[in-house]
N, C-alpha and C. Protein backbone atom coordinates (compact mmCIF):
# COMPACT_ATOMS: atom_id res chain seq x y z
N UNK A 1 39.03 74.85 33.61
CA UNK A 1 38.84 73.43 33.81
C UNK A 1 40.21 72.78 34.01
N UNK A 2 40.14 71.77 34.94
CA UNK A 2 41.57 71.37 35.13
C UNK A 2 42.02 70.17 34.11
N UNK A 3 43.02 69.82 33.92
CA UNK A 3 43.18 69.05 32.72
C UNK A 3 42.31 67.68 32.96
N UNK A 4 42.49 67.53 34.58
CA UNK A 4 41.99 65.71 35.09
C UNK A 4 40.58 65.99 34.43
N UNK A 5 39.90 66.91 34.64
CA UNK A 5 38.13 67.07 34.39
C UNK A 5 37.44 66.33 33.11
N UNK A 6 38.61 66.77 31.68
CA UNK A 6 37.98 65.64 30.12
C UNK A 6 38.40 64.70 30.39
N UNK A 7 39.79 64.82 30.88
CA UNK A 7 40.00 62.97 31.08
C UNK A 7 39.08 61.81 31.82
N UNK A 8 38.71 62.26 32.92
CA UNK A 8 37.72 62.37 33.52
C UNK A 8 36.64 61.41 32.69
N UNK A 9 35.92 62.56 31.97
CA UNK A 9 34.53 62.57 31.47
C UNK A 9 34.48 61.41 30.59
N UNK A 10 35.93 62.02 29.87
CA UNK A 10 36.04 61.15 28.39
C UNK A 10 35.61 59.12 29.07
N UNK A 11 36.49 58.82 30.16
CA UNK A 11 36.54 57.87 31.11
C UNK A 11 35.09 56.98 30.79
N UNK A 12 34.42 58.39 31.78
CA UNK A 12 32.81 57.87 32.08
C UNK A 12 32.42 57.37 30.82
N UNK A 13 32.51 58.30 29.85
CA UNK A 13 31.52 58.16 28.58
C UNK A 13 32.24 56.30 27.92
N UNK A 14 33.27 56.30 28.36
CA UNK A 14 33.80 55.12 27.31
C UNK A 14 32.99 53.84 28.37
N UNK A 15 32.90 53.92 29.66
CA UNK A 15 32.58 52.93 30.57
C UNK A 15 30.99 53.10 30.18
N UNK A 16 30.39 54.36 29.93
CA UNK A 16 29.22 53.85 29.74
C UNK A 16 28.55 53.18 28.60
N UNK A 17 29.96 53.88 27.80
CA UNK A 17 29.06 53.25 26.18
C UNK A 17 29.36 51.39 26.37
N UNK A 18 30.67 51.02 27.22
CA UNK A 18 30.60 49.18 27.22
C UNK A 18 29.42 48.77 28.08
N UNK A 19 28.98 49.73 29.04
CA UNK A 19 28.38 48.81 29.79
C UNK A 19 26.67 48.84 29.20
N UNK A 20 26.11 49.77 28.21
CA UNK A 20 25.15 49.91 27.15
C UNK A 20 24.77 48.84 26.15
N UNK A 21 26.28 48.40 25.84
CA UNK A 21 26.14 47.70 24.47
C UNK A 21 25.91 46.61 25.03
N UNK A 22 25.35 45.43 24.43
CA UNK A 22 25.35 44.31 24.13
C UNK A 22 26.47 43.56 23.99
N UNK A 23 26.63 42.49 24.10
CA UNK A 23 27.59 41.73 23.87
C UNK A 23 27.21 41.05 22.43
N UNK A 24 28.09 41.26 21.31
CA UNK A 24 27.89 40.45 19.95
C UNK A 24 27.32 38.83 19.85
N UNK A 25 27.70 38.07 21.15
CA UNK A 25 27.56 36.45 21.09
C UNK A 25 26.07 36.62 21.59
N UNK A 26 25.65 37.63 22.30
CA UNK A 26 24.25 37.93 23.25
C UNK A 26 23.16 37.78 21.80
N UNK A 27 23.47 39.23 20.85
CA UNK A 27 23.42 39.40 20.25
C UNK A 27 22.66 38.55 19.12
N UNK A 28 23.70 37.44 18.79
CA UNK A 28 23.93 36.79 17.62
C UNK A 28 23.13 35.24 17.86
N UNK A 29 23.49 35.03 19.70
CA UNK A 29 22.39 33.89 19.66
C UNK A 29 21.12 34.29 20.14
N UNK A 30 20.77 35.62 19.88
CA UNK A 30 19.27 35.59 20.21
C UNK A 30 18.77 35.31 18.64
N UNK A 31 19.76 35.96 17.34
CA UNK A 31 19.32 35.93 16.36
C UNK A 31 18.83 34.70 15.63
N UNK A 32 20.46 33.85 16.02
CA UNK A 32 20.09 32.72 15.65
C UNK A 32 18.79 31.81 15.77
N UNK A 33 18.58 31.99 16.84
CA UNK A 33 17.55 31.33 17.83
C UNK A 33 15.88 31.59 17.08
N UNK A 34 16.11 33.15 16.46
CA UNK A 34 14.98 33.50 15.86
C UNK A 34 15.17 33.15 14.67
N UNK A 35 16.09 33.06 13.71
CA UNK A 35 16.30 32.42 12.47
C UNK A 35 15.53 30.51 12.21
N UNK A 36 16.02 30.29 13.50
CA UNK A 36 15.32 28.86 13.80
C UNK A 36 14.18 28.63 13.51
N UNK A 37 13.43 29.55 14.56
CA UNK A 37 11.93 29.76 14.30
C UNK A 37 11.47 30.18 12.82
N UNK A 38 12.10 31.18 12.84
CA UNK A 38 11.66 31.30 10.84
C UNK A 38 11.57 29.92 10.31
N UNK A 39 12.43 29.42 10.36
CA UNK A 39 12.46 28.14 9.54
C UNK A 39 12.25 26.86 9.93
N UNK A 40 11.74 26.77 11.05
CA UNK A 40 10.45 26.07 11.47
C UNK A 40 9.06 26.57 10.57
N UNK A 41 8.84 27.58 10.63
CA UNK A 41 7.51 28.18 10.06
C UNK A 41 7.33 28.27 8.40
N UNK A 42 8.58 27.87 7.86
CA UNK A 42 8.51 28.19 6.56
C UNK A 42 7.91 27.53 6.00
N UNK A 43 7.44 26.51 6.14
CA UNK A 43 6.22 25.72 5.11
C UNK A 43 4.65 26.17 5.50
N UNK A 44 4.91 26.85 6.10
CA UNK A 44 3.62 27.62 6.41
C UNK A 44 3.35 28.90 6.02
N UNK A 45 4.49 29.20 5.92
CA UNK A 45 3.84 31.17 5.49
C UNK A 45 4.39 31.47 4.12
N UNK A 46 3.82 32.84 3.52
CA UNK A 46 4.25 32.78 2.13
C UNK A 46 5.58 33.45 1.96
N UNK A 47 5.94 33.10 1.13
CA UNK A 47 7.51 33.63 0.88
C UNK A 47 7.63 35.09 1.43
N UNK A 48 6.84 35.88 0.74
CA UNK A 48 6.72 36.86 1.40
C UNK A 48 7.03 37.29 2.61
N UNK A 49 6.30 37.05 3.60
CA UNK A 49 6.18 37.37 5.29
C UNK A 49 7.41 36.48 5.98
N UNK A 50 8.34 35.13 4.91
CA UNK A 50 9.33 34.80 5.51
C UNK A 50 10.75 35.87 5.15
N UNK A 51 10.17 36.99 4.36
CA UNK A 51 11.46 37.93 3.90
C UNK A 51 11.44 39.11 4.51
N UNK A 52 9.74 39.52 5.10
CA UNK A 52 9.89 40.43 6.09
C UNK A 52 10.16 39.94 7.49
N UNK A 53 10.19 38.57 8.08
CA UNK A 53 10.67 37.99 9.45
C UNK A 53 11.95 37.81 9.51
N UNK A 54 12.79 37.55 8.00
CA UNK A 54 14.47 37.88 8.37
C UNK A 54 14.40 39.00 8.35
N UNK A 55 14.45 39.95 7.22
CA UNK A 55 14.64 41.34 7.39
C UNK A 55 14.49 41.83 9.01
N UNK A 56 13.26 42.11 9.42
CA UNK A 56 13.02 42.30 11.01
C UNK A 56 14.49 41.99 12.23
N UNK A 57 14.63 40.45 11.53
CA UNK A 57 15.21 39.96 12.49
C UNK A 57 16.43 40.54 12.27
N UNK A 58 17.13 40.77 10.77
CA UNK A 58 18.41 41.11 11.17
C UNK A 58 18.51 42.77 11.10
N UNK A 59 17.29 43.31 10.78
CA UNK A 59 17.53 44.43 11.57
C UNK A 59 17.67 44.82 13.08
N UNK A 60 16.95 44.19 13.98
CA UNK A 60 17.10 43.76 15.35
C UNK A 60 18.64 43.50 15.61
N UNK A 61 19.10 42.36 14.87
CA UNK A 61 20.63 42.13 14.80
C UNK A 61 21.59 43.18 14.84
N UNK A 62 21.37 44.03 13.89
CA UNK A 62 22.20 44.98 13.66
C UNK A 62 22.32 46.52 15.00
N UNK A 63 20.82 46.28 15.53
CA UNK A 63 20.56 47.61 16.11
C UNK A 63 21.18 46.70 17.65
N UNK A 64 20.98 45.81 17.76
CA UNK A 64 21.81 45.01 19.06
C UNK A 64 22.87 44.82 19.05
N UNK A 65 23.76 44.84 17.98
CA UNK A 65 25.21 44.58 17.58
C UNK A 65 25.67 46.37 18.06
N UNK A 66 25.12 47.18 17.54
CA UNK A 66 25.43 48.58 17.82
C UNK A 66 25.16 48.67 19.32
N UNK A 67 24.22 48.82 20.30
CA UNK A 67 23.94 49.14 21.93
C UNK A 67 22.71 49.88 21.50
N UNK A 68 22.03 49.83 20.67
CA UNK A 68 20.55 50.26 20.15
C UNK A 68 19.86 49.63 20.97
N UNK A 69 19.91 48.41 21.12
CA UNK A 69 18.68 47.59 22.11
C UNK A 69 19.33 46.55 23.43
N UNK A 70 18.72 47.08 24.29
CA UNK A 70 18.92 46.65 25.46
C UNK A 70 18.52 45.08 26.12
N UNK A 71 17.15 44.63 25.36
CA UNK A 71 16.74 43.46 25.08
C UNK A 71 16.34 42.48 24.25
N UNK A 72 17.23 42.03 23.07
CA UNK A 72 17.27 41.69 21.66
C UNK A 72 16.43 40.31 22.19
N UNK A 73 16.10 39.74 22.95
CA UNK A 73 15.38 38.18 23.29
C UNK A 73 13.91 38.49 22.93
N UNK A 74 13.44 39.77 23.70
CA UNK A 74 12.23 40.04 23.79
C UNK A 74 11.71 41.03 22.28
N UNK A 75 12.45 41.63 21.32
CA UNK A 75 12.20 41.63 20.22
C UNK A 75 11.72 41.17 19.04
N UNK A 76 12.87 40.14 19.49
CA UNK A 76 12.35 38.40 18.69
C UNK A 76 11.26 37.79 19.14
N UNK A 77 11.05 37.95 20.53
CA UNK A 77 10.08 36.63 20.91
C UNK A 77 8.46 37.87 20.17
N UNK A 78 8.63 39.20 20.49
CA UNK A 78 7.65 40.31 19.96
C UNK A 78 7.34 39.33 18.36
N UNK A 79 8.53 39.37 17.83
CA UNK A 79 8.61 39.56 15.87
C UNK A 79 7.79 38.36 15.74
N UNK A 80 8.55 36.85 16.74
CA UNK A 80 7.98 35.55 16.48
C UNK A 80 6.09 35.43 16.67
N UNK A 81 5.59 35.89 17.49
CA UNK A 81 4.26 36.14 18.07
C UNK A 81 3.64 36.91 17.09
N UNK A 82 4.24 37.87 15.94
CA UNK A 82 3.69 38.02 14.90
C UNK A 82 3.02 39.39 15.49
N UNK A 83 3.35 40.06 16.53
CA UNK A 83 2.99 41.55 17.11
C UNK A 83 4.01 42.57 16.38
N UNK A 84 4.33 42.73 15.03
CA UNK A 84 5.39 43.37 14.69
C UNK A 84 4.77 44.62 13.79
């Protein structure tokens, strides 16, 4: 293998893992956005189901902050609709 060949690869792999991930602000205002909605809804649901709709949500957060999810908007809008 010639030396250019990992350098190379190594290249691709770093361009693909930025162009995978998410952007953190992408990220963070989809979260927000769903945090909103939680708390719009909170006089309505029981404490309960408002601790599994953050949880959800900032697990979503976290897996979008990593390049886990490709569409963190449509997660939320899934979680908000109560299809979770």
């Amino acid at each position: 293998m010639t030396p250019r060949l990992p350098i190379l690869l190594l290249l691709l792999a770093t361009l693909a893992s930025f162009a995978s991930a998410q952007d953190a602000a992408d990220c963070n205002k989809a979260y927000d956005s769903m945090l909103q909605r939680i708390e719009r809804q909170a006089s309505q649901l029981p404490a309960e189901r408002l601790l599994v709709l953050r949880r959800r949500a900032q697990r979503i957060l976290d897996a979008c902050r990593s390049g886990h999810v490709e569409d963190p908007r449509a997660l939320f809008d899934r979680l908000d609709r109560g299809r979770d």
